[in-house]
Protein backbone atom coordinates (compact mmCIF):
# COMPACT_ATOMS: atom_id res chain seq x y z
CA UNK A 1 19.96 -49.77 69.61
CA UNK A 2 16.64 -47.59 68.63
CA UNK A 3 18.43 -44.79 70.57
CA UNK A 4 22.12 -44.93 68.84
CA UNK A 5 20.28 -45.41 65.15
CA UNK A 6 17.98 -42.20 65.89
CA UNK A 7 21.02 -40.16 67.15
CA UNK A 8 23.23 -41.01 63.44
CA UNK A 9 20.45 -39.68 61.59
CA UNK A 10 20.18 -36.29 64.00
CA UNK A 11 24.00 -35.99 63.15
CA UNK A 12 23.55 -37.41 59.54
CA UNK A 13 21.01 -34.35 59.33
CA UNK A 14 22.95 -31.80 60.94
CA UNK A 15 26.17 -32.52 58.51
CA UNK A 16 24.04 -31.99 56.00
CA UNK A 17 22.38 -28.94 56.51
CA UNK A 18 25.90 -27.50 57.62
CA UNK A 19 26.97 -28.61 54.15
CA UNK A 20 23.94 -27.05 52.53
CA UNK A 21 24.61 -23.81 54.41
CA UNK A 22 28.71 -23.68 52.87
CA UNK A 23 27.06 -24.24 49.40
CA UNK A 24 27.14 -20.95 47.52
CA UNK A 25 23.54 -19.50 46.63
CA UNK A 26 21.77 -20.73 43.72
CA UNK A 27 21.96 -18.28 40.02
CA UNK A 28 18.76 -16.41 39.82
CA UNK A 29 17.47 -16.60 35.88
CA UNK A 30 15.35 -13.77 34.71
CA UNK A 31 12.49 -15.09 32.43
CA UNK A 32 13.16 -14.03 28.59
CA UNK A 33 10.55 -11.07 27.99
CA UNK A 34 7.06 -12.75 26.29
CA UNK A 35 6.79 -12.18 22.24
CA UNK A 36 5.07 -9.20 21.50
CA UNK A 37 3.31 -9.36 17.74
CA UNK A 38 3.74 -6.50 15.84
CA UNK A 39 0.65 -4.42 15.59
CA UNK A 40 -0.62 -2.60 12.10
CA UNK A 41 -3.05 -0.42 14.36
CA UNK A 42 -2.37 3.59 14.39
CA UNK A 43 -1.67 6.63 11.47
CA UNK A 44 0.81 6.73 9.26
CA UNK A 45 1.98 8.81 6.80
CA UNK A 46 4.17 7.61 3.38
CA UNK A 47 5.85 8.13 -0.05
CA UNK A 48 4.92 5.82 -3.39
CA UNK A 49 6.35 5.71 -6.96
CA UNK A 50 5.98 3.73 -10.19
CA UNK A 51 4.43 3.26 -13.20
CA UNK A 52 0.94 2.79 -15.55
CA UNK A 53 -0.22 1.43 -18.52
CA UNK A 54 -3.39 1.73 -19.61
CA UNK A 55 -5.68 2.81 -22.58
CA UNK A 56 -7.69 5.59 -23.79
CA UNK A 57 -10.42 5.46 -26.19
CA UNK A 58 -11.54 8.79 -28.82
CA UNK A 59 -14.91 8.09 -31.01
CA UNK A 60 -13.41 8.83 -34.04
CA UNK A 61 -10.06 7.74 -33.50
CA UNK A 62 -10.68 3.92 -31.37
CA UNK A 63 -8.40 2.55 -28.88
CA UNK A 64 -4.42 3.25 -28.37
CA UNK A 65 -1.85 2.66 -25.34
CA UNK A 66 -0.76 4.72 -22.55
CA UNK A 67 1.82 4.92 -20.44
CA UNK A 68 4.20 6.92 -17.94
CA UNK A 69 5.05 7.44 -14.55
CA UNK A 70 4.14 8.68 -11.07
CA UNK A 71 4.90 9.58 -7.45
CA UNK A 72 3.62 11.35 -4.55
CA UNK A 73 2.32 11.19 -1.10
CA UNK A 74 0.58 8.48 1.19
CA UNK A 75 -1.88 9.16 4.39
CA UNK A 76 -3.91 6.66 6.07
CA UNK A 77 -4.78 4.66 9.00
CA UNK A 78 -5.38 1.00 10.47
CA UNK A 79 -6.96 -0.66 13.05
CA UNK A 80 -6.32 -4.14 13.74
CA UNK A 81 -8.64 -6.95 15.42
CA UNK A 82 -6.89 -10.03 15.78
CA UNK A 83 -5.47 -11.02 12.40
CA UNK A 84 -7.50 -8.89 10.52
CA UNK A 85 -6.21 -5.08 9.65
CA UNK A 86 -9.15 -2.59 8.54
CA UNK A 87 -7.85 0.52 7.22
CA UNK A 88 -8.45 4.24 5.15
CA UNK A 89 -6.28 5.29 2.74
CA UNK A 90 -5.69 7.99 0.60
CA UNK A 91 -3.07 9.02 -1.75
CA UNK A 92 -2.37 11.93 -4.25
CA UNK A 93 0.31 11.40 -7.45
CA UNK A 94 1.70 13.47 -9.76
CA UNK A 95 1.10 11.75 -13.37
CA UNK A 96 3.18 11.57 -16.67
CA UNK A 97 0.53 8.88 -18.02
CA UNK A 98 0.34 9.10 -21.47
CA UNK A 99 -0.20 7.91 -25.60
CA UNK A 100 -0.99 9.57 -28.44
CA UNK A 101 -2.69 7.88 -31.79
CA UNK A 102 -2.28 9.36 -35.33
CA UNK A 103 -4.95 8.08 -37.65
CA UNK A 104 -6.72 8.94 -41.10
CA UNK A 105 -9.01 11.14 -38.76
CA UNK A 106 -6.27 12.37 -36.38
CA UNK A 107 -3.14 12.79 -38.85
CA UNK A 108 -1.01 14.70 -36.51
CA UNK A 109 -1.96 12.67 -33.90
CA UNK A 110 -4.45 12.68 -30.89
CA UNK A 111 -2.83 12.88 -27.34
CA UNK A 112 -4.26 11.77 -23.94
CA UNK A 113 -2.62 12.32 -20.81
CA UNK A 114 -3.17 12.43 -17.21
CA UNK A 115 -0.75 14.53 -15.05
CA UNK A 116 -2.23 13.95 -11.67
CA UNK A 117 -4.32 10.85 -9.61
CA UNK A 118 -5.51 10.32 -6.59
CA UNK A 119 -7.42 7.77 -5.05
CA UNK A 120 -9.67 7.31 -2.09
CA UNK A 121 -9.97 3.40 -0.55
CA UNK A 122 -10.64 1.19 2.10
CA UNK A 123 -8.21 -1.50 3.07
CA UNK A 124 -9.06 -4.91 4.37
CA UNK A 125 -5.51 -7.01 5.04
CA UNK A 126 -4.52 -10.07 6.83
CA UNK A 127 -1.79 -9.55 9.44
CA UNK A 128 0.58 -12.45 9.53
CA UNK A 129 2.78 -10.45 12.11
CA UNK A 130 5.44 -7.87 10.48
CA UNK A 131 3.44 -9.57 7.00
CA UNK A 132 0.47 -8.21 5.92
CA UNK A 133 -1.40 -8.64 2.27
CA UNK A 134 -4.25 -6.74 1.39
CA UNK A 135 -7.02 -5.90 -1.27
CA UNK A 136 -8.25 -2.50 -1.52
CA UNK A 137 -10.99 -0.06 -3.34
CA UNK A 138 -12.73 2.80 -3.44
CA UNK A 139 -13.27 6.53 -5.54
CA UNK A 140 -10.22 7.94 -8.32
CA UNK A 141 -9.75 11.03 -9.28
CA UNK A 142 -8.09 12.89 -11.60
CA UNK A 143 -7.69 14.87 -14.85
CA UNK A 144 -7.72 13.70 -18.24
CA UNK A 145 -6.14 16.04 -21.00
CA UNK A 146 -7.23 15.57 -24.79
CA UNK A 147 -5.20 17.52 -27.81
CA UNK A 148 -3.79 17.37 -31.27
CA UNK A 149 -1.37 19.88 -32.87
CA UNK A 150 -3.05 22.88 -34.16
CA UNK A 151 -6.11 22.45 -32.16
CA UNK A 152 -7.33 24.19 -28.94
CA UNK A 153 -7.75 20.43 -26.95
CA UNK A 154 -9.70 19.87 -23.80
CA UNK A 155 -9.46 18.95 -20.55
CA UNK A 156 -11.65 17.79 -17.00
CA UNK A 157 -11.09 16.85 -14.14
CA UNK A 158 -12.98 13.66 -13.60
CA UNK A 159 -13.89 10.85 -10.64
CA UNK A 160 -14.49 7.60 -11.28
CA UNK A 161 -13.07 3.90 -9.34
CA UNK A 162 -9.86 1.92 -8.30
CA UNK A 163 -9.77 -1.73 -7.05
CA UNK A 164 -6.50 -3.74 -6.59
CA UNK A 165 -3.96 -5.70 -3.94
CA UNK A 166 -1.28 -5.10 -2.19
CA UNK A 167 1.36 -6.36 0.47
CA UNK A 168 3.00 -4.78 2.95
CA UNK A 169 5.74 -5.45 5.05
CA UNK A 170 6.89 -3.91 8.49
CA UNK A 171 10.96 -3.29 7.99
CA UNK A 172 12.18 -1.80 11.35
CA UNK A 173 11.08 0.50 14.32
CA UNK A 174 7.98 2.20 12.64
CA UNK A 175 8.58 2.44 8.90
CA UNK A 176 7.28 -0.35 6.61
CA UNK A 177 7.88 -0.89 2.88
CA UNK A 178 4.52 -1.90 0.54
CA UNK A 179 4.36 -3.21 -3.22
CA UNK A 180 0.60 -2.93 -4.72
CA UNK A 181 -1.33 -3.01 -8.22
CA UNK A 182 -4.24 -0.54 -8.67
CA UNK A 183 -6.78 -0.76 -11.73
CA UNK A 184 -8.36 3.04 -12.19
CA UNK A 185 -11.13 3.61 -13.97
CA UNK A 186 -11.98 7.81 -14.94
CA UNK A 187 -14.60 6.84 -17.60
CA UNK A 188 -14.92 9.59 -20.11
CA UNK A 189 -15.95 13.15 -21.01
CA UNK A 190 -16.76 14.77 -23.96
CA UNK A 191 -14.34 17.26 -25.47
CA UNK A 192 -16.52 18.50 -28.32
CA UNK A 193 -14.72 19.78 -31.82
CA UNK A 194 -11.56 21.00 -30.40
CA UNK A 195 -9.68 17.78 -29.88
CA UNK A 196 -9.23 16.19 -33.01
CA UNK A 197 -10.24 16.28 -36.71
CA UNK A 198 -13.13 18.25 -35.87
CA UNK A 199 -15.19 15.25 -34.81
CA UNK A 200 -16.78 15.46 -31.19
CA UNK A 201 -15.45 13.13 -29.32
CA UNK A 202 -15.86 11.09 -26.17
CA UNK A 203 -12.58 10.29 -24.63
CA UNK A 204 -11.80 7.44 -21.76
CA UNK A 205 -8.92 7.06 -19.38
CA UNK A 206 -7.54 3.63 -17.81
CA UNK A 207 -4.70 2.83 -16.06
CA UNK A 208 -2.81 -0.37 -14.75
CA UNK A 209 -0.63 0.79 -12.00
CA UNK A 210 1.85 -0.78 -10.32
CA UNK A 211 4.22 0.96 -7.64
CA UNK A 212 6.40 0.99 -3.97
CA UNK A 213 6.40 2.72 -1.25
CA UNK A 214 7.25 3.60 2.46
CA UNK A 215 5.51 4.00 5.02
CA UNK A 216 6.07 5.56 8.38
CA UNK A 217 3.66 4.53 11.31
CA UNK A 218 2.84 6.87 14.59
């Protein structure tokens, strides 16, 4: 009996491996390729554009509004250590910021404008993959133009300090799109008798600025 049940499992086996052998061979899957977050690390070069409003200040004239536009050019670089982004960047605009005051001391009206800016700063973001906000600082520079009709006016070229925040966003491929507010500081300069009224005056520049841009990353 032992003999006859071992030789129906020898041919139970043998069917089955025959069967197994007609069976066609099983699909072969190819693992999806892992996730690879997006990196903010490397140079990259950009265009920005928008607006300020700010304030100037003359001694004998006080405070009065500014205003205007700007755009211009974008360099800079990141380096990225886990989450955190630490970058460099620096920017030059050309400027149409500008008010003008007309007072008992300044009856035709005393004018300040700026008509070019650039700033100098550090970056410190937090990458949230392709997401990445940011606060930034560092040096400003630019000129600061004083006049009144019939006068000679005065200008400088002064540096003084930005601080602000941002966010930026990585679009597609290697170009990203940013939105970010900058407070610039140029302090002041004296522009003796020839700005307004005859009085020598000490004249400040400050800006609120708020613009876009692109960047495009190497």
């Amino acid at each position: 009996m032992k003999r006859v049940f071992l030789a129906c499992a020898g041919l139970v086996a043998l069917a089955g491996s025959a069967a197994a052998a007609d069976l066609p061979p099983a699909p072969y899957y190819k693992a999806p390729p892992a996730y690879a977050p997006y990196s903010w690390t490397g140079f990259y070069i950009g265009l920005n554009g928008g607006g300020g409003f700010g304030q100037s200040t003359w001694g004998s004239v006080g405070s009065f509004d500014l205003s205007g536009g700007l755009v211009g050019g974008t360099v800079g670089y990141n380096y990225q250590i886990g989450q955190a982004v630490l970058g460099a960047e620096g920017d030059i605009d050309w400027s149409d910021i500008r008010g003008t005051s007309t007072t008992v001391t300044c009856p035709l009206g005393c004018t300040t404008g700026n008509s070019w800016l650039s700033t100098v700063r550090g970056r410190v973001g937090y990458a949230a993959d392709r997401f990445m906000p940011y606060v930034t600082g560092g040096a400003a520079f630019g000129n600061i133009n004083a006049s009144s009709p019939g006068l000679v006016g005065a200008s400088t070229t002064n540096a003084g300090w930005t601080v602000g925040a941002g966010i930026e966003f990585a679009i597609t491929g290697r170009w990203s799109a940013k939105a970010e507010y900058l407070f610039v500081d140029l302090g002041k300069f004296n522009c003796g008798p020839n700005c307004g009224g005859g009085f020598v005056d000490n004249v400040s520049f400050t800006t609120n600025i708020l613009r876009a841009g692109v960047n495009y990353r190497f």
